[in-house]
N, C-alpha and C. Protein backbone atom coordinates (compact mmCIF):
# COMPACT_ATOMS: atom_id res chain seq x y z
N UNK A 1 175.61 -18.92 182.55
CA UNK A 1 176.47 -18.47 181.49
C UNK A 1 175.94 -17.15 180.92
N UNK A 2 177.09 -16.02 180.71
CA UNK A 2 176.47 -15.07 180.12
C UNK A 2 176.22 -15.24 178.64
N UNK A 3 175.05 -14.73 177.99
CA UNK A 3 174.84 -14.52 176.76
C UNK A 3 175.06 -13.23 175.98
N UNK A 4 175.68 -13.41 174.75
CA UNK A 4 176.02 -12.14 173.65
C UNK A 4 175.02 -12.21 173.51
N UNK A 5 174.69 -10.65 172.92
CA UNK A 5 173.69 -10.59 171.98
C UNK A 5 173.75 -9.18 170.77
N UNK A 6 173.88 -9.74 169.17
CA UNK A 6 174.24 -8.75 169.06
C UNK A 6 173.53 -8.42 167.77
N UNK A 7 173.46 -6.98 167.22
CA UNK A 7 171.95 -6.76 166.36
C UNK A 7 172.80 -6.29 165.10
N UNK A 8 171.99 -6.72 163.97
CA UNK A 8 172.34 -6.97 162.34
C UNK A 8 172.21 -5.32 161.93
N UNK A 9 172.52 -4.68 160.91
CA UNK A 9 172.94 -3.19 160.92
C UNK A 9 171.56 -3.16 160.18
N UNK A 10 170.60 -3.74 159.90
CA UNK A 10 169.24 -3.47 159.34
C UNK A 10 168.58 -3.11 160.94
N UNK A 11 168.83 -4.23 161.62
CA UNK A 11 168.30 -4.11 162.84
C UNK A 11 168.46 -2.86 163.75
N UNK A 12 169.26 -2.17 163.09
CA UNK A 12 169.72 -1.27 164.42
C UNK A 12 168.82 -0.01 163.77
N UNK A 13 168.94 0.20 161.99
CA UNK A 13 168.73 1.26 161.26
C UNK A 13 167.42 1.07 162.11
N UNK A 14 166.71 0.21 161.94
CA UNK A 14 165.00 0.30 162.39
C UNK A 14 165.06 0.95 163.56
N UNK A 15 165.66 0.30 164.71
CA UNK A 15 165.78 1.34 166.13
C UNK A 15 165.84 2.68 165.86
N UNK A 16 167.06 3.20 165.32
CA UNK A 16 167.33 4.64 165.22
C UNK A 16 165.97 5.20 164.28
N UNK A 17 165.81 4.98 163.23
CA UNK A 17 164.65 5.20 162.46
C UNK A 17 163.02 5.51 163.46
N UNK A 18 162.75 4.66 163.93
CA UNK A 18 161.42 4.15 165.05
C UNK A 18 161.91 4.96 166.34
N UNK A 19 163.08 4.97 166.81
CA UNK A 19 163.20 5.44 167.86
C UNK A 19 162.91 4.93 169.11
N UNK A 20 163.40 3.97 168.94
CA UNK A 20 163.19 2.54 169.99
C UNK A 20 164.40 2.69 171.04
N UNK A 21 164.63 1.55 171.77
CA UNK A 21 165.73 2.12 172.77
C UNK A 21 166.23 0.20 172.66
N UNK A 22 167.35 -0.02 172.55
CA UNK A 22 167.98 -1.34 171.90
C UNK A 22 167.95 -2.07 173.39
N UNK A 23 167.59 -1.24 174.49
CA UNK A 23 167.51 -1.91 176.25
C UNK A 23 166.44 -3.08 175.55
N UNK A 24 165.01 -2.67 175.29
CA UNK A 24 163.44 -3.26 174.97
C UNK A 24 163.79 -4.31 174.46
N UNK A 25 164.18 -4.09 173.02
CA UNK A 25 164.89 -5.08 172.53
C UNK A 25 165.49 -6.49 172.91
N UNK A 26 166.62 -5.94 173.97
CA UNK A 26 167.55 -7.27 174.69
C UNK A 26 166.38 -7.59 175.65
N UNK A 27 165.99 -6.69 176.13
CA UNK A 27 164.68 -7.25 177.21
C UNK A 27 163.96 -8.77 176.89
N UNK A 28 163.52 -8.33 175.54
CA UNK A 28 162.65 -9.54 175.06
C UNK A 28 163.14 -10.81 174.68
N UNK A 29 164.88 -10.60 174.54
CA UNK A 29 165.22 -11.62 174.03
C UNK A 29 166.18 -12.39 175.34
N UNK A 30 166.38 -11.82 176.34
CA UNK A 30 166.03 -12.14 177.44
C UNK A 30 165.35 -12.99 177.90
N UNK A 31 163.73 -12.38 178.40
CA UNK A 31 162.96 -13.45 178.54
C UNK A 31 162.78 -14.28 177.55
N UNK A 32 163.01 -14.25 176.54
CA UNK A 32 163.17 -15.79 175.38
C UNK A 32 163.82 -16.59 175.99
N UNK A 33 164.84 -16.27 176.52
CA UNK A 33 166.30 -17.41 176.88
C UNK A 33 165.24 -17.40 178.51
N UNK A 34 165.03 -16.97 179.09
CA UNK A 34 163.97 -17.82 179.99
C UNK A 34 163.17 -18.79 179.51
N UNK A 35 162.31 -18.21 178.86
CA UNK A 35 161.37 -19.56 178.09
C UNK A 35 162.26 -20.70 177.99
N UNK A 36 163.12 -20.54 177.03
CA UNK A 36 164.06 -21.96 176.65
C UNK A 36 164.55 -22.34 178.12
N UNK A 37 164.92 -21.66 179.32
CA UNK A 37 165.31 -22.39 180.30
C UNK A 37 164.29 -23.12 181.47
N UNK A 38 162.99 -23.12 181.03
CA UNK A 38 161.79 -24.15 181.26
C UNK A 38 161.12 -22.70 182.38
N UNK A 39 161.36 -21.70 182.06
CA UNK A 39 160.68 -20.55 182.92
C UNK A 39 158.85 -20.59 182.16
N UNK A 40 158.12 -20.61 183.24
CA UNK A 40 156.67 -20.11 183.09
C UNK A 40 156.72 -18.35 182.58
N UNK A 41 157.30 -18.04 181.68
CA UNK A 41 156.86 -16.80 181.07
C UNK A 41 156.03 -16.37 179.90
N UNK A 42 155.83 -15.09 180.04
CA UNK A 42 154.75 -14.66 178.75
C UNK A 42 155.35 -14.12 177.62
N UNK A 43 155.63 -14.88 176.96
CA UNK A 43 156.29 -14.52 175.59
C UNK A 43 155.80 -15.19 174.27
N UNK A 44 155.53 -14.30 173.15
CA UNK A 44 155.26 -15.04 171.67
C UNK A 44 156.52 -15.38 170.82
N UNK A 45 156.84 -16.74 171.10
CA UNK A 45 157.86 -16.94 170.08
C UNK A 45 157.26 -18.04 169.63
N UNK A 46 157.83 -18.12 168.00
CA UNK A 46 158.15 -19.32 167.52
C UNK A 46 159.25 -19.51 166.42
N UNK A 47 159.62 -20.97 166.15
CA UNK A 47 160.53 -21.48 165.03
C UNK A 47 160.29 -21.07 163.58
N UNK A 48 160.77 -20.97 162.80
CA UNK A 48 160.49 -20.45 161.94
C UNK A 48 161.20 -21.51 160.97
N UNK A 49 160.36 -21.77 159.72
CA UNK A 49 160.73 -22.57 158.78
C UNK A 49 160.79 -22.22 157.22
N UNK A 50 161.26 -22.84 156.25
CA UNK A 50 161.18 -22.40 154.94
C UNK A 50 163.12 -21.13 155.30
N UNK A 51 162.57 -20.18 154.02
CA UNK A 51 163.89 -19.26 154.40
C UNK A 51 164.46 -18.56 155.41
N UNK A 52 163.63 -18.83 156.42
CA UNK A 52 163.80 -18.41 157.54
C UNK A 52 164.32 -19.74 158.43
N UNK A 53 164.67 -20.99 158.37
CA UNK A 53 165.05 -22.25 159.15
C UNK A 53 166.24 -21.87 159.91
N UNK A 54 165.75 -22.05 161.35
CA UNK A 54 166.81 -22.07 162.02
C UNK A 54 166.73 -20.58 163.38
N UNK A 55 166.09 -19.90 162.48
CA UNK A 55 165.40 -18.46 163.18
C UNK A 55 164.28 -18.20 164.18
N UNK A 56 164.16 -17.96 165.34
CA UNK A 56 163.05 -17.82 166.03
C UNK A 56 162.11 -16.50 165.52
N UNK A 57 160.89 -16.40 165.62
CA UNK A 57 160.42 -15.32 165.53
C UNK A 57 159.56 -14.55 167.08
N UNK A 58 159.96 -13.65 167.48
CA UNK A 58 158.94 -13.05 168.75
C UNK A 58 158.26 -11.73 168.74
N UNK A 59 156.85 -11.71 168.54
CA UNK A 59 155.89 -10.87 168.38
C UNK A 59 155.41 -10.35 169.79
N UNK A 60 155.75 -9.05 169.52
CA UNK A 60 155.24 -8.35 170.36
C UNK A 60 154.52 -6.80 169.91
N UNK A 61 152.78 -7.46 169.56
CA UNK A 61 152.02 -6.82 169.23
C UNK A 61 152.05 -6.77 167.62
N UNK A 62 152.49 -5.64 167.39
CA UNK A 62 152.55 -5.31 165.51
C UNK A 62 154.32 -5.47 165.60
N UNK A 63 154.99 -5.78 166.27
CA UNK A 63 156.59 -5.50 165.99
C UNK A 63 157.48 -7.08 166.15
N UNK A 64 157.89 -7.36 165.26
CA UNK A 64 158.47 -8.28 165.07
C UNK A 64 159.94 -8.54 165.28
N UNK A 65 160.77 -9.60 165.66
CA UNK A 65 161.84 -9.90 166.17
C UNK A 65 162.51 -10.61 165.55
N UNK A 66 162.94 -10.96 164.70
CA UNK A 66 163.67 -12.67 164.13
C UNK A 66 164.90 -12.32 164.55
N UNK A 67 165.45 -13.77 165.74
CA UNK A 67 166.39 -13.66 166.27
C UNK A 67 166.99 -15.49 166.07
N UNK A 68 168.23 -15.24 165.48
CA UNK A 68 169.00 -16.63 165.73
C UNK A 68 169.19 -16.68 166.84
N UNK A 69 169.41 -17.98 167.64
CA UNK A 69 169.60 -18.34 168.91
C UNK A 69 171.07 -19.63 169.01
N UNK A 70 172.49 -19.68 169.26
CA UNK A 70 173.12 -20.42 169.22
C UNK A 70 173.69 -21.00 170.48
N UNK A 71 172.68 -21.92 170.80
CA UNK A 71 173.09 -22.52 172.17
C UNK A 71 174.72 -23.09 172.62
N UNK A 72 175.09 -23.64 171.53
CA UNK A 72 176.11 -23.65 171.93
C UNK A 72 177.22 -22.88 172.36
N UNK A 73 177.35 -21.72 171.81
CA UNK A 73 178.25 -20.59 171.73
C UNK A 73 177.86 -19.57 172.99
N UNK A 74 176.41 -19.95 172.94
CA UNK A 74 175.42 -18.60 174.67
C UNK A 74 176.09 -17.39 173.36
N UNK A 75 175.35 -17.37 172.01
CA UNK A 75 175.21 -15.82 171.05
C UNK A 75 173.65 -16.14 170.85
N UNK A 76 173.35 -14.76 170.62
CA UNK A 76 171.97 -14.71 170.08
C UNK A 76 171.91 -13.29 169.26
N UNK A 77 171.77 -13.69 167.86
CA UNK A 77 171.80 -12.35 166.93
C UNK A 77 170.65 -12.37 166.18
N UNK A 78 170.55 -11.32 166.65
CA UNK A 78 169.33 -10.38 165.72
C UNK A 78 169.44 -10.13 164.80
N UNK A 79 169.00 -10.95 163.92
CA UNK A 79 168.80 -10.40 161.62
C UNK A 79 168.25 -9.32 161.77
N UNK A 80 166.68 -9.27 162.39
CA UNK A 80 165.36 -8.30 161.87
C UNK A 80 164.55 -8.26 163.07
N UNK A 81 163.94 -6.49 162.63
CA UNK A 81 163.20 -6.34 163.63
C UNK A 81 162.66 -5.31 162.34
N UNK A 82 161.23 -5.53 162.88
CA UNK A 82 160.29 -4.83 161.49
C UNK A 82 158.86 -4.65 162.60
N UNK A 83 158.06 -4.19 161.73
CA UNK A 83 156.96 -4.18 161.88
C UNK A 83 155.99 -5.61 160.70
N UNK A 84 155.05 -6.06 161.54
CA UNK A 84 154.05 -7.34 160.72
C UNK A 84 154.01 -6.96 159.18
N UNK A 85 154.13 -7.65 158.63
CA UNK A 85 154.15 -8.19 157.20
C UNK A 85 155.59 -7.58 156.73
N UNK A 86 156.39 -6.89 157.13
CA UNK A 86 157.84 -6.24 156.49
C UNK A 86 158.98 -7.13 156.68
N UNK A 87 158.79 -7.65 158.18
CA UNK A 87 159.92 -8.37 158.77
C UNK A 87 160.09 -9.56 157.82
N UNK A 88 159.46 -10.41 157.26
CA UNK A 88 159.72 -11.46 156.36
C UNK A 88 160.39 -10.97 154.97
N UNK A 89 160.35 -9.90 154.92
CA UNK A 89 161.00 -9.87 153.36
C UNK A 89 162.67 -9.99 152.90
C-alpha cells in the first residue's frame, strides 16, 4: 500500500529556514514504516507520551522528527521537525 506523507507548515518553515531538502526527510520516515513492517533496520524512534501521546519521535543525531503515524488510513504527518531540546515545545 502506498503511504501519504504530509508535513505541518512549522515543519516545512524549518526546511526552508535550515535548508534541508524535504527528499531526507520522507527518507527517514520511510525507513520508519520499515521498522514497523518487522524490517532489521537502523533507525531511532520512539512513542512518545504525556502531550505528545500518540506521536512517534525519530532522532537523527541533534535533529528531531515527531511524526504521527495512521495505520489505518497508510497517512503519516509530520507536526515537527526541530533541532534537540526545541522540538518539544
Amino acid at each position: 500500500m502506498k503511504w501519504q506523507i504530509s508535513l505541518s507548515k512549522n515543519s516545512l518553515r524549518f526546511l526552508q529556514l535550515n535548508r534541508f531538502e524535504e527528499i531526507l526527510i520522507i527518507n527517514k520516515i520511510k525507513v520508519a514504516l520499515r521498522k514497523f513492517n518487522g524490517e532489521d533496520v537502523n533507525i531511532d524512534i520512539k512513542k512518545l507520551k504525556g502531550d505528545w501521546d500518540g506521536f512517534y519521535r525519530i532522532r537523527d543525531g541533534k535533529l528531531r522528527i515527531i511524526v504521527e503515524f495512521q495505520f489505518d488510513n497508510f497517512c503519516a504527518h509530520i507536526e515537527e521537525i526541530d533541532w534537540r531540546g526545541n522540538a518539544y515545545k
